[in-house]
C-alpha atoms as a PDB file:
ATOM      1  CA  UNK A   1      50.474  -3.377  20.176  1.00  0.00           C
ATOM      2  CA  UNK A   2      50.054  -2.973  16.725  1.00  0.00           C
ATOM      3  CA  UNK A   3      51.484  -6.304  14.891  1.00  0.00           C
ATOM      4  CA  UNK A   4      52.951  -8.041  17.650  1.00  0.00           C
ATOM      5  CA  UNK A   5      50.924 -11.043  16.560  1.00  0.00           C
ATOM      6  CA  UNK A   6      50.397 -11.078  12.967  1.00  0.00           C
ATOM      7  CA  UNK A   7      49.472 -14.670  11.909  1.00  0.00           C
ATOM      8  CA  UNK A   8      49.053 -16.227  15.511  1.00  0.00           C
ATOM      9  CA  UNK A   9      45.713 -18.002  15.980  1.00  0.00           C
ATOM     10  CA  UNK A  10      44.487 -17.658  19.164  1.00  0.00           C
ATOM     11  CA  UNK A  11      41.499 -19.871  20.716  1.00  0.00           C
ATOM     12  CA  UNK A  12      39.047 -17.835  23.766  1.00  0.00           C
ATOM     13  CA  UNK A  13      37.332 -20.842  25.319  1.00  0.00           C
ATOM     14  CA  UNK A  14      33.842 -19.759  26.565  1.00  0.00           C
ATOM     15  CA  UNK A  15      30.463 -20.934  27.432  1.00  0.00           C
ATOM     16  CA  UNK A  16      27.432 -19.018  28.297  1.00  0.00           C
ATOM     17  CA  UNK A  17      27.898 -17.149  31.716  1.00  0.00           C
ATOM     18  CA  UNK A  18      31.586 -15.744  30.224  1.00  0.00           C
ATOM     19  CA  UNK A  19      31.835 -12.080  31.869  1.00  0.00           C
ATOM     20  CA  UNK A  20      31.384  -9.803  28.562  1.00  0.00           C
ATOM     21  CA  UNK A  21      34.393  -7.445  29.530  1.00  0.00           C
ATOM     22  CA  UNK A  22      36.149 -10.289  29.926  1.00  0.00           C
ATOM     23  CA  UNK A  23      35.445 -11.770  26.444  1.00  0.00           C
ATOM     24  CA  UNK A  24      35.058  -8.111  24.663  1.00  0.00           C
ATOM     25  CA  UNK A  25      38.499  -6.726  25.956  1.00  0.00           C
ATOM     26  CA  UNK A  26      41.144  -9.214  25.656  1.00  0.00           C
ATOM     27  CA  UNK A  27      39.084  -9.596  21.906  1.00  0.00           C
ATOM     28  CA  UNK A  28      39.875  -6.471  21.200  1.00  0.00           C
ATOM     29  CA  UNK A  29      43.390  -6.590  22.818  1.00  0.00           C
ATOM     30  CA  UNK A  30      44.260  -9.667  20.184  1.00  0.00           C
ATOM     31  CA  UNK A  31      42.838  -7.900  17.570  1.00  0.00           C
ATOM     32  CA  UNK A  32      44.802  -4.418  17.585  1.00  0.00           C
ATOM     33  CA  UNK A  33      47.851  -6.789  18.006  1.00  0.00           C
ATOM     34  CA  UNK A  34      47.586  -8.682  14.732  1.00  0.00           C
ATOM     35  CA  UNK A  35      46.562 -11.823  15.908  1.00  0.00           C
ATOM     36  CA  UNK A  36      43.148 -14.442  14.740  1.00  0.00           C
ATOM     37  CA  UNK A  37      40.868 -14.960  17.727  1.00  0.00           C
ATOM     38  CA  UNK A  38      38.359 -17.852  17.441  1.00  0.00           C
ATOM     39  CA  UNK A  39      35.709 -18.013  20.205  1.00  0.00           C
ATOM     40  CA  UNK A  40      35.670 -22.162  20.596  1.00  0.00           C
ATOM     41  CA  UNK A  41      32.427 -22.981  22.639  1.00  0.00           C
ATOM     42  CA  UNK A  42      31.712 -26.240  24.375  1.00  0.00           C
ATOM     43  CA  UNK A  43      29.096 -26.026  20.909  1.00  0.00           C
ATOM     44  CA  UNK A  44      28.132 -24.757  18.062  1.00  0.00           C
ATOM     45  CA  UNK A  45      25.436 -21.657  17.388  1.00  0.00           C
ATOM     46  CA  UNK A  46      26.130 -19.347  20.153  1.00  0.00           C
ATOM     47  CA  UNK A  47      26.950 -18.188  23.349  1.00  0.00           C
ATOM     48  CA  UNK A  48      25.197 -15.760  25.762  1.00  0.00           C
ATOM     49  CA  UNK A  49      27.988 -13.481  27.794  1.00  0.00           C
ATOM     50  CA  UNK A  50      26.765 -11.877  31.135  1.00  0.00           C
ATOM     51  CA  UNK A  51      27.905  -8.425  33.047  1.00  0.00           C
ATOM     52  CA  UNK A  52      27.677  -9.584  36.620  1.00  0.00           C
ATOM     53  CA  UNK A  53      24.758 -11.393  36.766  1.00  0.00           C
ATOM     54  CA  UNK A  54      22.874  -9.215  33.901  1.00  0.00           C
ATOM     55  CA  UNK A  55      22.195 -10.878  30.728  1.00  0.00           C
ATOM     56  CA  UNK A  56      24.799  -9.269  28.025  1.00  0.00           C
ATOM     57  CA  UNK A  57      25.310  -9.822  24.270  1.00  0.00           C
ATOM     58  CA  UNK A  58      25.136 -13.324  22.497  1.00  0.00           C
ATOM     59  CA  UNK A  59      28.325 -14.338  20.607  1.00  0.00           C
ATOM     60  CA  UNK A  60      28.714 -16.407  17.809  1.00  0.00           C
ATOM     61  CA  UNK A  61      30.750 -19.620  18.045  1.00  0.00           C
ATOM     62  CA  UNK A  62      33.550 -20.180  15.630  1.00  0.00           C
ATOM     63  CA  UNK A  63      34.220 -23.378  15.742  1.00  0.00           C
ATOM     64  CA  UNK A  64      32.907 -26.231  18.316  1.00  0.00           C
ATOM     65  CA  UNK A  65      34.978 -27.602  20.923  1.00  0.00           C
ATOM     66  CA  UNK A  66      34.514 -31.395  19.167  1.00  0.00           C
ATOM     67  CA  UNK A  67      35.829 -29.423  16.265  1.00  0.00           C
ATOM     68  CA  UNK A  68      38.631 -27.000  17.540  1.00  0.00           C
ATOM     69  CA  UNK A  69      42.321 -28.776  17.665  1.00  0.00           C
ATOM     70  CA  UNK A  70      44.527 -27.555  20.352  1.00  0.00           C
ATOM     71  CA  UNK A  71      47.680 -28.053  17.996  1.00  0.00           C
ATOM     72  CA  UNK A  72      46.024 -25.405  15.336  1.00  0.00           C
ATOM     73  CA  UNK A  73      46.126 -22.833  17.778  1.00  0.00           C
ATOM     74  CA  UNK A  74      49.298 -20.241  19.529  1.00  0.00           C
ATOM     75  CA  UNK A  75      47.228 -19.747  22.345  1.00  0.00           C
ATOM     76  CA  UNK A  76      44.441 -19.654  24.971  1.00  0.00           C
ATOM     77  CA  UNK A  77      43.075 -17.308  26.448  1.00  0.00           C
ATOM     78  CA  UNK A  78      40.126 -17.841  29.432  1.00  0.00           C
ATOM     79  CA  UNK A  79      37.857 -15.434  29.967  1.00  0.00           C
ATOM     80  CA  UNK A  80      36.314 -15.668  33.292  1.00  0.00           C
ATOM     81  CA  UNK A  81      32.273 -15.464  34.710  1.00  0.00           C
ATOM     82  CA  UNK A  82      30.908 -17.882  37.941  1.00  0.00           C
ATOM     83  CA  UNK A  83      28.916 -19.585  35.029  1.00  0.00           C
ATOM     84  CA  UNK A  84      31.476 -19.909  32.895  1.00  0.00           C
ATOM     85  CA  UNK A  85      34.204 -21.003  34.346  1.00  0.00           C
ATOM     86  CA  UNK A  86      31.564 -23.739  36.338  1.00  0.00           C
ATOM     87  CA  UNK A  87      30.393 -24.748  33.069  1.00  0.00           C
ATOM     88  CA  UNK A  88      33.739 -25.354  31.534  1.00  0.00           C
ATOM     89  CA  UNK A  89      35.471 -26.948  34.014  1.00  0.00           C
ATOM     90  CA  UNK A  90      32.865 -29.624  34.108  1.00  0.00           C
ATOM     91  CA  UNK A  91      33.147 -30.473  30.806  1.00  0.00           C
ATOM     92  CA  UNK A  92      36.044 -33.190  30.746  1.00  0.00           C
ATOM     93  CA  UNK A  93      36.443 -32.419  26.956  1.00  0.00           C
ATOM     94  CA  UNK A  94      37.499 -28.672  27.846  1.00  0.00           C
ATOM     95  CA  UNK A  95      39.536 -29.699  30.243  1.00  0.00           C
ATOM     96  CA  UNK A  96      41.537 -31.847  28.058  1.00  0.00           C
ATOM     97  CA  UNK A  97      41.596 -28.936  25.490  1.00  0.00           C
ATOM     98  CA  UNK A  98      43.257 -27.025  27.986  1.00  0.00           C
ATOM     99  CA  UNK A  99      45.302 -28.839  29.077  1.00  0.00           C
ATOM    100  CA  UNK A 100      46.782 -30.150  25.762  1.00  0.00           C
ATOM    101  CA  UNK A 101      47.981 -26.033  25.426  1.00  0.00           C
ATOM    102  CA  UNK A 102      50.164 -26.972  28.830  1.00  0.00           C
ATOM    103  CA  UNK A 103      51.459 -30.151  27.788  1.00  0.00           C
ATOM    104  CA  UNK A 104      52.538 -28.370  24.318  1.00  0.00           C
ATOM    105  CA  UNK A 105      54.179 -25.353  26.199  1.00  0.00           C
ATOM    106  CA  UNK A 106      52.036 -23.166  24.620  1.00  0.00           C
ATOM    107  CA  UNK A 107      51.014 -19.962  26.419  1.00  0.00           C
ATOM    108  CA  UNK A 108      47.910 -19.174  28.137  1.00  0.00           C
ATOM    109  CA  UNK A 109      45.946 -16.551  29.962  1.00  0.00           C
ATOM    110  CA  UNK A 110      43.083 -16.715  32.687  1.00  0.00           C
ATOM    111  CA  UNK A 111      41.115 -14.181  34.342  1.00  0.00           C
ATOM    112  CA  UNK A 112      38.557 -14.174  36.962  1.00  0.00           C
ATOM    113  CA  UNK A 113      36.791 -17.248  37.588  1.00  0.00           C
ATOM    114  CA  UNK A 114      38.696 -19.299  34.693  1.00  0.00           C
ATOM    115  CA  UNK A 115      41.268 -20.776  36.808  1.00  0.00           C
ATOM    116  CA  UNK A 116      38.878 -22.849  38.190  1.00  0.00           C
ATOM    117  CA  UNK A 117      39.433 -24.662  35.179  1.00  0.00           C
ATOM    118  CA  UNK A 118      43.395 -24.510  35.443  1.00  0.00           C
ATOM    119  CA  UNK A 119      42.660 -26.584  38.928  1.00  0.00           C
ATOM    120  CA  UNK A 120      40.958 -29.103  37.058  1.00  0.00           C
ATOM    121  CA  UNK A 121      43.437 -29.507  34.361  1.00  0.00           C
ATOM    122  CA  UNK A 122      45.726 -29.978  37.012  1.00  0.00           C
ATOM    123  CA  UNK A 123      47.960 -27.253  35.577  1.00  0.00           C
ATOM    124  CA  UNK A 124      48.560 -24.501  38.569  1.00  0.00           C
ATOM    125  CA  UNK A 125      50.619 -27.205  40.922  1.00  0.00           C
ATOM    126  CA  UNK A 126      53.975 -25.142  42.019  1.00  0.00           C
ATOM    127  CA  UNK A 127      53.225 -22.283  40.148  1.00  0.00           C
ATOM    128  CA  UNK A 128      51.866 -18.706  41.256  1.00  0.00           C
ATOM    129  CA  UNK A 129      48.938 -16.914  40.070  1.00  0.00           C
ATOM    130  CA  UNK A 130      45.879 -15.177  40.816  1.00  0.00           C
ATOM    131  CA  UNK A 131      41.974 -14.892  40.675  1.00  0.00           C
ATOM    132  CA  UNK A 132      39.206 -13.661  41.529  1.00  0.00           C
ATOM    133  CA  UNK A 133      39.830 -13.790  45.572  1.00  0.00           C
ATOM    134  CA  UNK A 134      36.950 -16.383  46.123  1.00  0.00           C
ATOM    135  CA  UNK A 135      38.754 -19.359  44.008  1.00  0.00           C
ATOM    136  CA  UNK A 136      42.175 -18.440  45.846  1.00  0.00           C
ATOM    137  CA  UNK A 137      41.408 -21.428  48.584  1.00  0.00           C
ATOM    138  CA  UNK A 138      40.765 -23.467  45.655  1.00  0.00           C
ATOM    139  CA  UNK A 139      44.183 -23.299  43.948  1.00  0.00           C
ATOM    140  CA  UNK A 140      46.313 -23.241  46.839  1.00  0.00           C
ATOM    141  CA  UNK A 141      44.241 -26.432  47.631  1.00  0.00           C
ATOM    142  CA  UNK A 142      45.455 -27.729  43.845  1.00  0.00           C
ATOM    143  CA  UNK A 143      48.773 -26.876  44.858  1.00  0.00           C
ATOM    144  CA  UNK A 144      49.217 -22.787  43.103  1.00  0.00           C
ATOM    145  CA  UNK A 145      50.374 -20.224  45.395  1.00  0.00           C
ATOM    146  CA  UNK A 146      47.768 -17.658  45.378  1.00  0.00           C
ATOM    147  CA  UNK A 147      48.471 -14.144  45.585  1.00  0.00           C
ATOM    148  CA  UNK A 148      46.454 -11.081  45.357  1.00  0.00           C
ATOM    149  CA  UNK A 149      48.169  -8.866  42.207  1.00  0.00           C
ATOM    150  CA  UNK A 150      47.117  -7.513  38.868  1.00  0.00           C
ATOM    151  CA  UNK A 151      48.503  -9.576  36.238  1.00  0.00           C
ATOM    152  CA  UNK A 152      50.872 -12.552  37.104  1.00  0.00           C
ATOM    153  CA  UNK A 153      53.235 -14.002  35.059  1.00  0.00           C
ATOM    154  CA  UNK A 154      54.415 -17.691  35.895  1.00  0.00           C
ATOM    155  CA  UNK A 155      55.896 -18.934  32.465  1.00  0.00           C
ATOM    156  CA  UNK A 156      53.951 -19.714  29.940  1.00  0.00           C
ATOM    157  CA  UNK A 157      50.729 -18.874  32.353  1.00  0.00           C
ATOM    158  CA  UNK A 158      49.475 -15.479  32.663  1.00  0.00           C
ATOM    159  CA  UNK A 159      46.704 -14.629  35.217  1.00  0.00           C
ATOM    160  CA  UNK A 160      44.545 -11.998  36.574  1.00  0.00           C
ATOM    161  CA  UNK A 161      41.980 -11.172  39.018  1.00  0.00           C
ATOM    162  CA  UNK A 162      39.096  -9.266  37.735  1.00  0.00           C
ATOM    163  CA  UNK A 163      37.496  -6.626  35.198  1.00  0.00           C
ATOM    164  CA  UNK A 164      39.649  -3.501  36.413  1.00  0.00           C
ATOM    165  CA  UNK A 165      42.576  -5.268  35.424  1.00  0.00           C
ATOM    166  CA  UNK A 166      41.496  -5.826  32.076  1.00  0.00           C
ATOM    167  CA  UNK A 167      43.918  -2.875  30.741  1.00  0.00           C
ATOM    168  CA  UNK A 168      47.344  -4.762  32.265  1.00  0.00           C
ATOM    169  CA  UNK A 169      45.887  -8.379  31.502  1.00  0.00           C
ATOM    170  CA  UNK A 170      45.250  -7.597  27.772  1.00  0.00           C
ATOM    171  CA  UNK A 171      49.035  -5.784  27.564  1.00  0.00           C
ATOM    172  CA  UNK A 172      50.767  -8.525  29.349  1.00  0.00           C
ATOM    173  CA  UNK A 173      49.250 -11.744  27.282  1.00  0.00           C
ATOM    174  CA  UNK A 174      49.797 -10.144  24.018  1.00  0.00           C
ATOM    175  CA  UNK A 175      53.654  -9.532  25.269  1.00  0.00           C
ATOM    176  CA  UNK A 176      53.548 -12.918  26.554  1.00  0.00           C
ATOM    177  CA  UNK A 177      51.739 -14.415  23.407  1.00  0.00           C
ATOM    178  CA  UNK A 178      54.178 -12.554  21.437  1.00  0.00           C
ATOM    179  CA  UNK A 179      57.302 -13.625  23.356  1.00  0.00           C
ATOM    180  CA  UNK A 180      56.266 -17.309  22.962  1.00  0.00           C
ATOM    181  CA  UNK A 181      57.783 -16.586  19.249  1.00  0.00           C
END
């Protein structure tokens, strides 16, 4: 993966609550390709992640969400965690953030819990895409069909459904990160 994204700037939207492995592993996965992650919290100082419902490691913020412009970014990736993805979708600001990335076209990647706050952006009508089983109700409600695989692709949206498919989801959103040129 080495180089694949040399110069894209990628924003991981989390709050505390984000499932570490989930944070940690598509990291690393934008890292090894080239790319510039920036961890863009709903604030600034930082963040505490979680493994399960264990406390994990605290994470710096990069930039604030009141600071962090959707247009100076080539991505978005979602890491997922109950908390997290809760605490984000509530916060109307986030949801605009995302959804600015949709309205531009731009690509983007959820795992886990995060689509939760694809519903809200109303972003996942007509297209299909997974989760963690528990929110699957939840999108086909916001009009997604929801089906149970380990990565899905649906344009510029990349999903998957939990920590063991960390290895495919961090392959298939550099591809797809890299693909979006």
């Amino acid at each position: 993966m080495s180089g694949e994204l040399n110069g894209k700037r990628v924003a991981v939207l989390a709050t505390d609550g984000v499932e570490q492995a989930e944070l940690d592993q598509p990291w690393q996965a934008l890292v090894d390709a080239g790319a510039r992650p920036e961890l863009v919290g709903l604030q600034t100082g930082t963040i505490t992640a979680y493994q399960h419902i264990d406390k994990g490691d605290t994470k710096d913020v990069d930039v604030a969400l009141s600071d962090a412009d959707p247009a100076g970014y080539d991505a978005l990736v979602l890491p997922g965690g109950v908390i997290n993805g809760d605490f984000v979708r509530a916060d109307q600001s986030a949801v605009r953030f995302v959804k600015a990335f949709f309205d531009a076209g731009k690509p983007v990647a959820a795992i886990c819990h995060a689509p939760w706050v694809l519903a809200e952006a109303d972003v996942v009508r007509g297209r299909r895409m997974t989760s963690w089983p528990s929110l699957q109700t939840d999108l086909r409600n916001a009009g997604a069909e929801w089906v149970d695989e380990e990565v899905v692709v649906d344009g510029n949206l990349t999903t998957s459904r939990n920590p063991d498919d960390l290895p495919a989801f961090g392959r298939t959103l550099v591809q797809q990160f890299a693909a979006a040129g």
